[in-house]
C-alpha atoms as a PDB file:
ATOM      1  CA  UNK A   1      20.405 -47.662-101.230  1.00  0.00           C
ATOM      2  CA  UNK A   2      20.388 -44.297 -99.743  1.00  0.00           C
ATOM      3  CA  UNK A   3      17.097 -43.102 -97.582  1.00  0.00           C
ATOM      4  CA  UNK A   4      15.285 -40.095 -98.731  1.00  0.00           C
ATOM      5  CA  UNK A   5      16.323 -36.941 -97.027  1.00  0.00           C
ATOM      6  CA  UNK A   6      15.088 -36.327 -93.600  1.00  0.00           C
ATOM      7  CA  UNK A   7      14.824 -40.304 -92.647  1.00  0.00           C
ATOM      8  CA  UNK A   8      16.571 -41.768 -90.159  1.00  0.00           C
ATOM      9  CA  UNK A   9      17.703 -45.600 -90.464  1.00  0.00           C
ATOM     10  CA  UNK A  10      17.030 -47.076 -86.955  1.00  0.00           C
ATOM     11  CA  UNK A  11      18.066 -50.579 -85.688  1.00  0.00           C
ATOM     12  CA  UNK A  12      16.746 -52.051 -82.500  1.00  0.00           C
ATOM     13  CA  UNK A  13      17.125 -54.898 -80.418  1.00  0.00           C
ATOM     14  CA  UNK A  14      17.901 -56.777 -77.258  1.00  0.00           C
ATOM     15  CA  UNK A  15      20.171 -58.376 -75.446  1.00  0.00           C
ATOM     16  CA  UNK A  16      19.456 -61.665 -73.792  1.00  0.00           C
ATOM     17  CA  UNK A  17      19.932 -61.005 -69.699  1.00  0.00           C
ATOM     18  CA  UNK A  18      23.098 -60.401 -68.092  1.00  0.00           C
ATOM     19  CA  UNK A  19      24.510 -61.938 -65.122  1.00  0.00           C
ATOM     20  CA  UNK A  20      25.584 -58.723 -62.502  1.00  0.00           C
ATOM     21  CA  UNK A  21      28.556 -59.901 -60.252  1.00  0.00           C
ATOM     22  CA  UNK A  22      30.834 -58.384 -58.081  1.00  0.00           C
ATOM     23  CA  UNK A  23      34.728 -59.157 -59.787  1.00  0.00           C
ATOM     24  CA  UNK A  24      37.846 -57.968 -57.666  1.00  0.00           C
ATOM     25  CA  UNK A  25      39.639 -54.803 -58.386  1.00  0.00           C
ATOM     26  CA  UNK A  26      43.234 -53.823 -58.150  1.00  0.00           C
ATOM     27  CA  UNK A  27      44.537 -53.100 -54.656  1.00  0.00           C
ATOM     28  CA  UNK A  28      48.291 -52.224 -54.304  1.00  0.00           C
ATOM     29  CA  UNK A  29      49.398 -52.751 -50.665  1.00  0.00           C
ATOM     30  CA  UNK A  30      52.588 -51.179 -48.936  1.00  0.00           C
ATOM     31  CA  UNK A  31      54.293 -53.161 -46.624  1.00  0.00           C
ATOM     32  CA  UNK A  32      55.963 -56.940 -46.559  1.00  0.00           C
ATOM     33  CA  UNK A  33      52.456 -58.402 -46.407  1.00  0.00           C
ATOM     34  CA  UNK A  34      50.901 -59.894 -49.570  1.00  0.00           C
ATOM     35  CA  UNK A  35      47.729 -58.356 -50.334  1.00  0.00           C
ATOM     36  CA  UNK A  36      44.894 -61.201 -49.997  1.00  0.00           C
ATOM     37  CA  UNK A  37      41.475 -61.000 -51.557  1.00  0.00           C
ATOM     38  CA  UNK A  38      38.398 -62.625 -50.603  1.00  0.00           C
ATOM     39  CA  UNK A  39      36.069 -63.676 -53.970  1.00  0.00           C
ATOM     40  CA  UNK A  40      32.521 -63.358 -54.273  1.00  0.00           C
ATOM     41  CA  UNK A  41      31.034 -65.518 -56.421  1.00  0.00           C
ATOM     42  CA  UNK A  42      27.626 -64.164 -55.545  1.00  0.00           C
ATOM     43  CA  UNK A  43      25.118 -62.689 -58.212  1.00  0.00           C
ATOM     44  CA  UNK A  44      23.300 -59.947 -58.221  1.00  0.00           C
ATOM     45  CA  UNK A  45      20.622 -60.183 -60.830  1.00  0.00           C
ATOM     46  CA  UNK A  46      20.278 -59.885 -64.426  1.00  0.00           C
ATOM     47  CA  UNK A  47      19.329 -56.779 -67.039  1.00  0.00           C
ATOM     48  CA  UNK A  48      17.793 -57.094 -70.433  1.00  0.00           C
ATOM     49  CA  UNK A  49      19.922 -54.596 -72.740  1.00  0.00           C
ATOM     50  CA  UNK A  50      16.903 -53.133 -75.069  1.00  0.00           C
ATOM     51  CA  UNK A  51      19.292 -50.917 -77.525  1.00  0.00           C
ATOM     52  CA  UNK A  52      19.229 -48.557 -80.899  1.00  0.00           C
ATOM     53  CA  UNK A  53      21.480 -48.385 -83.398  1.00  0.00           C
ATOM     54  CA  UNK A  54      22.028 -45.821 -85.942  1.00  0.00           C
ATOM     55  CA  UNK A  55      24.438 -47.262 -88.558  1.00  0.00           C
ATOM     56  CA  UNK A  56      24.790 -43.964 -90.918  1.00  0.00           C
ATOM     57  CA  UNK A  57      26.125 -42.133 -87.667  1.00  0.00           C
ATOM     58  CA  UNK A  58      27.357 -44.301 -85.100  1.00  0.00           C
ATOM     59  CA  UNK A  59      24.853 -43.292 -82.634  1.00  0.00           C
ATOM     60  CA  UNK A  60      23.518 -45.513 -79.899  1.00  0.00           C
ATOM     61  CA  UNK A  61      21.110 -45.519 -76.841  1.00  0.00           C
ATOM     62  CA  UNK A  62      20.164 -48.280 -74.671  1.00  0.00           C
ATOM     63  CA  UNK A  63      17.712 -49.179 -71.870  1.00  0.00           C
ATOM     64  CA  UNK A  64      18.218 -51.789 -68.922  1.00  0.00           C
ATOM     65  CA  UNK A  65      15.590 -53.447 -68.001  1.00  0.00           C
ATOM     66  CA  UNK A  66      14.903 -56.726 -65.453  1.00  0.00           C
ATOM     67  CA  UNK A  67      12.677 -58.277 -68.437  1.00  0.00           C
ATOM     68  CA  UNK A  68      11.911 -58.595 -71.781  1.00  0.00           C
ATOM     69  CA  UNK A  69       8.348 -56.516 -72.032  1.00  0.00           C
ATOM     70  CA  UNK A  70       6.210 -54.155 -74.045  1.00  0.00           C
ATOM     71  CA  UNK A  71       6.618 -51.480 -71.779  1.00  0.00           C
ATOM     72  CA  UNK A  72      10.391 -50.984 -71.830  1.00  0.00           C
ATOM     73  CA  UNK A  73      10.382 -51.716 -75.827  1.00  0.00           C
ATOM     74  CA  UNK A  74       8.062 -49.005 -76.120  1.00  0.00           C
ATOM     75  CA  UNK A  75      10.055 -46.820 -73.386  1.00  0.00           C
ATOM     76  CA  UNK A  76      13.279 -47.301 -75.876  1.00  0.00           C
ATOM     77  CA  UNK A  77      11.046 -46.319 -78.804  1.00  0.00           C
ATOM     78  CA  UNK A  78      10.159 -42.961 -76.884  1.00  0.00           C
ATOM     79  CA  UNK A  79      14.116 -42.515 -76.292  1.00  0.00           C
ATOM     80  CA  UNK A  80      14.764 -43.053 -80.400  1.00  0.00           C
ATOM     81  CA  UNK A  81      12.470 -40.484 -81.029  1.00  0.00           C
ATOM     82  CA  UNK A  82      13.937 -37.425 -78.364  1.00  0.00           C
ATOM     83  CA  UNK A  83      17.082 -38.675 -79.245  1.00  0.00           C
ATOM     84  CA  UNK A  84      17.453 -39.039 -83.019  1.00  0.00           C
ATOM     85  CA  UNK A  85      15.370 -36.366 -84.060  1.00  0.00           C
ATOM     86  CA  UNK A  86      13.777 -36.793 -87.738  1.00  0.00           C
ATOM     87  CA  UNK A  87      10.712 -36.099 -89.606  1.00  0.00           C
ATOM     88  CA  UNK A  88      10.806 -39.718 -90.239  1.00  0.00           C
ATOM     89  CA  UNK A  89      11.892 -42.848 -88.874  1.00  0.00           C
ATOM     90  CA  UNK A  90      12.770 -46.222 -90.269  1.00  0.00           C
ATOM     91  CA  UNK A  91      12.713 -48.607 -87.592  1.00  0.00           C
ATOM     92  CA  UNK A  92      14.831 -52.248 -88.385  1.00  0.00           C
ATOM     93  CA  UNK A  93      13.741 -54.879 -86.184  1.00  0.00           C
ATOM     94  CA  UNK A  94      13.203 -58.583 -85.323  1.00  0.00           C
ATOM     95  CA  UNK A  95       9.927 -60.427 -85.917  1.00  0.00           C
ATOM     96  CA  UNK A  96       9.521 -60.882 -81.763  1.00  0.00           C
ATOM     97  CA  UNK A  97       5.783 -60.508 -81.482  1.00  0.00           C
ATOM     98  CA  UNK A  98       6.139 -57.431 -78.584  1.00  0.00           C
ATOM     99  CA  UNK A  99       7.193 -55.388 -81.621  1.00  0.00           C
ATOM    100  CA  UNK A 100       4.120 -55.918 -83.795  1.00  0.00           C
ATOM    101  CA  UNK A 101       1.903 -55.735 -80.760  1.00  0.00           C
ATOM    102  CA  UNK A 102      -1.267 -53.494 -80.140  1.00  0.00           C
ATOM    103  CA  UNK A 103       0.290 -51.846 -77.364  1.00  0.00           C
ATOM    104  CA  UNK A 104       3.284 -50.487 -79.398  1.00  0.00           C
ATOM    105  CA  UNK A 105       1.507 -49.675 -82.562  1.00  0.00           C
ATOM    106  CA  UNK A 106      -0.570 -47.460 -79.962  1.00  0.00           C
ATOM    107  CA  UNK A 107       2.384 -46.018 -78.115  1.00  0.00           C
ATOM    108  CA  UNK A 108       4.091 -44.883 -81.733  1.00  0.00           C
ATOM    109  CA  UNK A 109       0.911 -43.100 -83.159  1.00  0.00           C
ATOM    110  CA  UNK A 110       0.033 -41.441 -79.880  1.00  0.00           C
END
């Protein structure tokens, strides 16, 4: 099934947190000494990867977030729209109840 013209196919979702670490790099050392390398197992955090997809194109855009919330689902909903520009929208998503909520429905018609 094809859309009707002028309607862009839009999926959305996120990304359960991930774990920020440091991981060594590649260090080439001159000399007869062997190049030693001190690991840090520490973490840094974790980011929520709130992201669109548009399947007919290719096109993505994502937002990191330290949480799950309303506020950065609706602040990836204001990114879809500046950046997959349409008369119309049709928005794919789970049934996660920030997507049906008040807020949002509020944030899309304003």
């Amino acid at each position: 099934m094809t859309p009707a013209l002028g309607v862009r196919v839009i999926c959305v979702d996120e990304m359960r947190p991930i774990a920020v670490k440091t991981y060594s790099g590649e260090e080439w050392k001159v000399g007869t000494n062997r190049s030693t390398f001190e690991p840090d197992e520490g973490r840094r955090g974790q980011w929520w990867v709130h992201a669109a997809f548009e399947p007919a194109t290719g096109q993505a855009t994502l937002v990191l977030s330290p949480s799950r919330d309303r506020a950065t689902h609706i602040q990836l909903l204001e990114k879809v729209i500046s950046e997959f520009p349409a008369e119309q929208w049709l928005i794919i998503e789970d049934n996660l109840s920030m997507h049906a909520s008040r807020q949002t429905h509020l944030a899309l018609a304003a």
